[in-house]
C-alpha atoms as a PDB file:
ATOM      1  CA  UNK A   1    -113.305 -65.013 295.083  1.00  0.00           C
ATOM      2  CA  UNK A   2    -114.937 -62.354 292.671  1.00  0.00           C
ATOM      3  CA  UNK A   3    -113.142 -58.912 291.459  1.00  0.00           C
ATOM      4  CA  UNK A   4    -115.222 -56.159 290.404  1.00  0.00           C
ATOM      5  CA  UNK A   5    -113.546 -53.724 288.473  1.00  0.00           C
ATOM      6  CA  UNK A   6    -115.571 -50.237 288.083  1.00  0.00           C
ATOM      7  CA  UNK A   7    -114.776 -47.288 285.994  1.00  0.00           C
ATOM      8  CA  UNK A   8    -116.711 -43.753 286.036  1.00  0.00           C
ATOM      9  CA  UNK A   9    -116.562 -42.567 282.401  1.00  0.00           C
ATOM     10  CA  UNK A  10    -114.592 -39.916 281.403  1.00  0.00           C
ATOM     11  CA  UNK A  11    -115.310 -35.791 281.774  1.00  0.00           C
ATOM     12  CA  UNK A  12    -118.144 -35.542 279.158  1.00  0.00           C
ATOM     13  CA  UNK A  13    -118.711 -32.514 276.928  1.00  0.00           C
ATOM     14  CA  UNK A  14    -121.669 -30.106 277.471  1.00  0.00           C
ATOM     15  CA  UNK A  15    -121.403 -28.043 274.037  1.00  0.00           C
ATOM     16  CA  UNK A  16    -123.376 -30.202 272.393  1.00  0.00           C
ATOM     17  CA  UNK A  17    -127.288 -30.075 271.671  1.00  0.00           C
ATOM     18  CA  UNK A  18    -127.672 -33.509 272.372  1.00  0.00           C
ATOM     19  CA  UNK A  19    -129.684 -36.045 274.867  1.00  0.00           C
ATOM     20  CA  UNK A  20    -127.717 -36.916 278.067  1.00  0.00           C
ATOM     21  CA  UNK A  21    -127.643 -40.214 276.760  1.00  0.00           C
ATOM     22  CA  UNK A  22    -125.931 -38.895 273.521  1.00  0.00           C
ATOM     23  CA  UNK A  23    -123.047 -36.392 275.480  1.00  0.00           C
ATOM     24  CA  UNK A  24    -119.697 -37.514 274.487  1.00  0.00           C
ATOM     25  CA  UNK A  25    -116.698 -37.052 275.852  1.00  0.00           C
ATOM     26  CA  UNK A  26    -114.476 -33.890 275.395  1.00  0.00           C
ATOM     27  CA  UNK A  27    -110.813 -33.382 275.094  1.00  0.00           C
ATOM     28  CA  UNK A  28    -109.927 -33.730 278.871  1.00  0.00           C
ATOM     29  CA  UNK A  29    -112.181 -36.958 279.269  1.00  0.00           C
ATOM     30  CA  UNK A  30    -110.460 -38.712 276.509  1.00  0.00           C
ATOM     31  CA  UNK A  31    -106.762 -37.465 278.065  1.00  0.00           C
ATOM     32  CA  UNK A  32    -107.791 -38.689 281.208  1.00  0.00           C
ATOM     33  CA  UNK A  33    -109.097 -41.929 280.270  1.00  0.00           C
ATOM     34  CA  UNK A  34    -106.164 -42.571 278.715  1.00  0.00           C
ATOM     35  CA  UNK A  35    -103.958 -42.070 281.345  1.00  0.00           C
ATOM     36  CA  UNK A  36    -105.652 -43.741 284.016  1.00  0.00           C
ATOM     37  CA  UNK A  37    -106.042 -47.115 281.116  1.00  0.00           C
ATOM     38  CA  UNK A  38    -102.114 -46.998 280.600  1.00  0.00           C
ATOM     39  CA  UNK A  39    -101.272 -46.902 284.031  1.00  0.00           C
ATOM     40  CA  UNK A  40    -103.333 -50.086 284.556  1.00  0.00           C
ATOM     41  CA  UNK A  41    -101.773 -51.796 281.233  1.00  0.00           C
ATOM     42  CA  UNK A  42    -100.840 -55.783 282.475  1.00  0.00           C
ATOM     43  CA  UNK A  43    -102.456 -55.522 285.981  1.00  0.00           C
ATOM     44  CA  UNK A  44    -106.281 -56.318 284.332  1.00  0.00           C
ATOM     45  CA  UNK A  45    -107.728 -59.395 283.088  1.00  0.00           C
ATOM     46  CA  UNK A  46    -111.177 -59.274 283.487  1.00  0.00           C
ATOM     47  CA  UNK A  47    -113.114 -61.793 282.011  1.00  0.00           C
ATOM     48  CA  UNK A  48    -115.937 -59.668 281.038  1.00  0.00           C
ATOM     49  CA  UNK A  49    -116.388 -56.181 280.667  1.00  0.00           C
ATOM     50  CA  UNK A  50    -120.316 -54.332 280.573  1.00  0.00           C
ATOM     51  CA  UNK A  51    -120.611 -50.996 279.575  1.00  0.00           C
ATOM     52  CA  UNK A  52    -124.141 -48.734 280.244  1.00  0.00           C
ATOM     53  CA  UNK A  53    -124.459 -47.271 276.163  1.00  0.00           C
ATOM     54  CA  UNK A  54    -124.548 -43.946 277.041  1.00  0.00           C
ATOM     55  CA  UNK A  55    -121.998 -42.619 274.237  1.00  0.00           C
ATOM     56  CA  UNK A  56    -119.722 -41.148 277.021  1.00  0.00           C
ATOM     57  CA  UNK A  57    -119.389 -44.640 278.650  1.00  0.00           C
ATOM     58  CA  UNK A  58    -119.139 -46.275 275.576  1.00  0.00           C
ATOM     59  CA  UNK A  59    -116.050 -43.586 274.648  1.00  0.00           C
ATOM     60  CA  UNK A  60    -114.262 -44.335 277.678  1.00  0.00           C
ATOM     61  CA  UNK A  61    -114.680 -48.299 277.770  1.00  0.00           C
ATOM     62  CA  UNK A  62    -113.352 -47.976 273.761  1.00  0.00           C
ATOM     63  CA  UNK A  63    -110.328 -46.578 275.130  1.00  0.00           C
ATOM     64  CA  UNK A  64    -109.650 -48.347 278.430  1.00  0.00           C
ATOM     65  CA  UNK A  65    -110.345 -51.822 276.231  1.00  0.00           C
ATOM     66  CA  UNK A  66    -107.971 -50.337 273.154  1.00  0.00           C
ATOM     67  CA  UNK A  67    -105.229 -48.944 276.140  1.00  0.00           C
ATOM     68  CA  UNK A  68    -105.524 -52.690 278.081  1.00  0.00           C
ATOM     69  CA  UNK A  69    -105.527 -55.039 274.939  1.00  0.00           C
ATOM     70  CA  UNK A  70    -109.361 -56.572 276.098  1.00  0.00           C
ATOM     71  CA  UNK A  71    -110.545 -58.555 273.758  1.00  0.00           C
ATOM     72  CA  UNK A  72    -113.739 -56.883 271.884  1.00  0.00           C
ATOM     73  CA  UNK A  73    -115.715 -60.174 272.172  1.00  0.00           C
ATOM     74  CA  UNK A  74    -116.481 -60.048 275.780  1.00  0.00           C
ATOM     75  CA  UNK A  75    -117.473 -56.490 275.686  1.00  0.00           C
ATOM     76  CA  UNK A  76    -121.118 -55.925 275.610  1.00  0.00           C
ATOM     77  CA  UNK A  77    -123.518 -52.904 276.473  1.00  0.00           C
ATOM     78  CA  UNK A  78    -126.438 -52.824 279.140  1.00  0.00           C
ATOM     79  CA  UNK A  79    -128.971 -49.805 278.905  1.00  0.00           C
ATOM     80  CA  UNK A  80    -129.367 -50.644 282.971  1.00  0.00           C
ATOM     81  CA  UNK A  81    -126.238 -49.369 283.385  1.00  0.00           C
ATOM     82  CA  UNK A  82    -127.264 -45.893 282.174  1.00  0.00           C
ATOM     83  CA  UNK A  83    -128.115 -45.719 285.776  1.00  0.00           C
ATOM     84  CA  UNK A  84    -127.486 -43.080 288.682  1.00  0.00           C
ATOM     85  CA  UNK A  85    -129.298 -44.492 291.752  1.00  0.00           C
ATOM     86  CA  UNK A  86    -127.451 -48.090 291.986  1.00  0.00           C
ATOM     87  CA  UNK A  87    -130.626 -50.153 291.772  1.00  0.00           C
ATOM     88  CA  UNK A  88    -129.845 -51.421 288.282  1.00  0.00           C
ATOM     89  CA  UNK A  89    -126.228 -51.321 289.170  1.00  0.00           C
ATOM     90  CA  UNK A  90    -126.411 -54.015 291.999  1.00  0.00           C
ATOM     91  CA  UNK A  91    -129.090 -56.164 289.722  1.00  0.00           C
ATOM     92  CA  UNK A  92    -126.332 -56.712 286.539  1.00  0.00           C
ATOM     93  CA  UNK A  93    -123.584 -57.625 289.048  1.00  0.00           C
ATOM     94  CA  UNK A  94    -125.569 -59.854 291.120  1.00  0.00           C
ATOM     95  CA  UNK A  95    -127.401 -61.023 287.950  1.00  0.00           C
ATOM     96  CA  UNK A  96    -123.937 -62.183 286.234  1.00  0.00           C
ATOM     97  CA  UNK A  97    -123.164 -65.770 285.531  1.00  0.00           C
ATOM     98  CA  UNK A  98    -120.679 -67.437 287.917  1.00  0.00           C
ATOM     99  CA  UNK A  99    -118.458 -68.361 285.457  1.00  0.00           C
ATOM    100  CA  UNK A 100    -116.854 -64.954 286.053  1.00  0.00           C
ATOM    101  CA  UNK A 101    -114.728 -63.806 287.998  1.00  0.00           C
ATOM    102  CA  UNK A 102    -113.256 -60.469 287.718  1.00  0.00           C
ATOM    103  CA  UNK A 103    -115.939 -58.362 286.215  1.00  0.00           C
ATOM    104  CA  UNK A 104    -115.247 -54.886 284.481  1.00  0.00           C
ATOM    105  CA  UNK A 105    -118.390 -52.716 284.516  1.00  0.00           C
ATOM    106  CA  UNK A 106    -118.658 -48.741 282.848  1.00  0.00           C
ATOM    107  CA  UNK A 107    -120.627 -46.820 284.953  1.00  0.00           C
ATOM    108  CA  UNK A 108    -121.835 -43.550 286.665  1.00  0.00           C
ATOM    109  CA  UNK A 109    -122.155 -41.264 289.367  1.00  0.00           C
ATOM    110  CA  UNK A 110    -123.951 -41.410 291.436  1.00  0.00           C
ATOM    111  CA  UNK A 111    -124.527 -44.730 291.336  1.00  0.00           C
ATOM    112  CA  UNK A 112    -120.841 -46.129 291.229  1.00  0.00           C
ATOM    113  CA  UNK A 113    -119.709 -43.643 294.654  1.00  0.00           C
ATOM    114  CA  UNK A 114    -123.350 -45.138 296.328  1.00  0.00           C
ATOM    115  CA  UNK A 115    -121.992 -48.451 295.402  1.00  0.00           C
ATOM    116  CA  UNK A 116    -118.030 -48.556 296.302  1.00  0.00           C
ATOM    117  CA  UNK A 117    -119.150 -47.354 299.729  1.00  0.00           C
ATOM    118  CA  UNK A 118    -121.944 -49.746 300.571  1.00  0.00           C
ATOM    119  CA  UNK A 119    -119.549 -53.113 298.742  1.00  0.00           C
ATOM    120  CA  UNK A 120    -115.979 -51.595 299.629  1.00  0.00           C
ATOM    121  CA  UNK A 121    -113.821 -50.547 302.496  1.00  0.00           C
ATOM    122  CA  UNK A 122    -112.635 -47.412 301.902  1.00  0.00           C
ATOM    123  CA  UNK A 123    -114.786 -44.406 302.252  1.00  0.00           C
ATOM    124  CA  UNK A 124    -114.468 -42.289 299.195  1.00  0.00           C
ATOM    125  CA  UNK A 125    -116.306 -38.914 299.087  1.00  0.00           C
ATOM    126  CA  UNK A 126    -116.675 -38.999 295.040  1.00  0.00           C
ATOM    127  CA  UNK A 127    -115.653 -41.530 292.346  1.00  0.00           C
ATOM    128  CA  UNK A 128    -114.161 -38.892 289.969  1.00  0.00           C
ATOM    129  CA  UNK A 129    -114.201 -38.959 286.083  1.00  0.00           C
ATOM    130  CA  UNK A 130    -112.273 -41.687 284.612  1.00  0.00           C
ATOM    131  CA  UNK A 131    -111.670 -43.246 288.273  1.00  0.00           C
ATOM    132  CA  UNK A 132    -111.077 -46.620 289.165  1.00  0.00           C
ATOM    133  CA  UNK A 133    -112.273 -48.843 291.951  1.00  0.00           C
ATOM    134  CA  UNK A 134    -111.757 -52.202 292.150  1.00  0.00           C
ATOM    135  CA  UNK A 135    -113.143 -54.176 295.197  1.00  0.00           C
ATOM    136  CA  UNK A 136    -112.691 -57.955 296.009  1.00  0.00           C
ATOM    137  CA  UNK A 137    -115.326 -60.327 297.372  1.00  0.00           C
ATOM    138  CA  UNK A 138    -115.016 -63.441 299.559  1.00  0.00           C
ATOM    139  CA  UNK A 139    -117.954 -64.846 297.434  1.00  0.00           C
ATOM    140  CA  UNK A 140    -118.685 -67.915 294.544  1.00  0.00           C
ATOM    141  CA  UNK A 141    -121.368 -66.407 293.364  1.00  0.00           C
ATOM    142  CA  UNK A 142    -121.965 -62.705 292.542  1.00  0.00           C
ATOM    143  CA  UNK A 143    -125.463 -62.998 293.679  1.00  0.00           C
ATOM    144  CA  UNK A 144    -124.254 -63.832 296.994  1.00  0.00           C
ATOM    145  CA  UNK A 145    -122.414 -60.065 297.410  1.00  0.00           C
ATOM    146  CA  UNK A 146    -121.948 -58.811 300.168  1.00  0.00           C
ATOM    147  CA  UNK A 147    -119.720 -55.885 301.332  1.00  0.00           C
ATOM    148  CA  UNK A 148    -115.684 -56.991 300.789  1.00  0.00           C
ATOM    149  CA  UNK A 149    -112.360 -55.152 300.355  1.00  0.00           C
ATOM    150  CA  UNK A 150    -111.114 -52.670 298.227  1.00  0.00           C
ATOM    151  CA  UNK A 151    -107.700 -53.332 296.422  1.00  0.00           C
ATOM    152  CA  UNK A 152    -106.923 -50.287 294.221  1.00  0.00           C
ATOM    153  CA  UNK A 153    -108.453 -46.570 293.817  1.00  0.00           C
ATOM    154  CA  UNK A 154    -106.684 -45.051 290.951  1.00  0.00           C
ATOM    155  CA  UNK A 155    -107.615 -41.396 290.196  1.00  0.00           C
ATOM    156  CA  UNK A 156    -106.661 -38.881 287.070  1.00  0.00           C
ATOM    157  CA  UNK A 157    -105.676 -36.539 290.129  1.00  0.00           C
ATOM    158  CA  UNK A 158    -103.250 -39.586 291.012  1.00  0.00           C
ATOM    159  CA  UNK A 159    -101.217 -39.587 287.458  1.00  0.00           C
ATOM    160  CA  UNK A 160    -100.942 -35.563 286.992  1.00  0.00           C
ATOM    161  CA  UNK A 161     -97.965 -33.374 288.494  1.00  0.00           C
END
């Protein structure tokens, strides 16, 4: 069995003169990635976490790892990642070493909605801002995936009165 764990970053800032690839996060992105982190504190493990190095991603993947106590050294950063199709998406997961098995990837849209809806069960119309899917696969090796079940969708929306 494999776990994929995947997190849209947070609500990025647009006041900024800066690339796309540069746009941090503003003040409700960092809120909301810290909510959604705490309310998953003790029910991850993953035993690697990739992050596309987009500085939004980056910012929310600093502050789910800080919020879940994940050990910096098996954090790393993939430019594929910074990646809205899927294409390059699919190719890191299936492309990670078997020696894995619950696998914590930083992502974005549209690629990450495209993906939990071709690999999960549940239909979800858009993977919001600092979402959460995490989807479970009857596999050995992650370059065998193929479509499996979805365990938990946890949503900013879900966490706010």
């Amino acid at each position: 069995m494999k776990k994929l764990i995947l997190v849209r970053h947070a609500k990025s800032s647009w006041e900024y003169d800066v690339t796309d690839h540069e746009r941090p996060l503003k003040s409700r992105g960092y809120k909301d990635a810290d909510i959604v982190s705490k309310a998953l504190k003790g029910r991850l493990k993953p035993d690697l976490v990739i992050s596309s190095d987009a500085a939004r991603t980056k910012e929310t993947s600093d502050i789910f790892v800080s919020n879940l106590n994940i050990n910096t050294d098996i954090v790393t950063y993939n430019h594929d990642l910074y990646d809205f199709s899927g294409a390059n998406l699919l190719q890191v997961i299936k492309s990670c070493d078997n020696i894995i098995n619950t696998l914590m990837i930083f992502g974005h849209n549209h690629a990450l909605t495209a993906f939990v809806n071709t690999y999960g069960d549940t239909y979800i119309d858009n993977v919001p801002t600092s979402g959460v899917v995490i989807i479970e696969f009857d596999i050995n090796q992650w370059h065998d995936l193929k479509p499996g079940k979805t365990l938990t969708t946890l949503f900013p929306r879900d966490l706010k009165s």
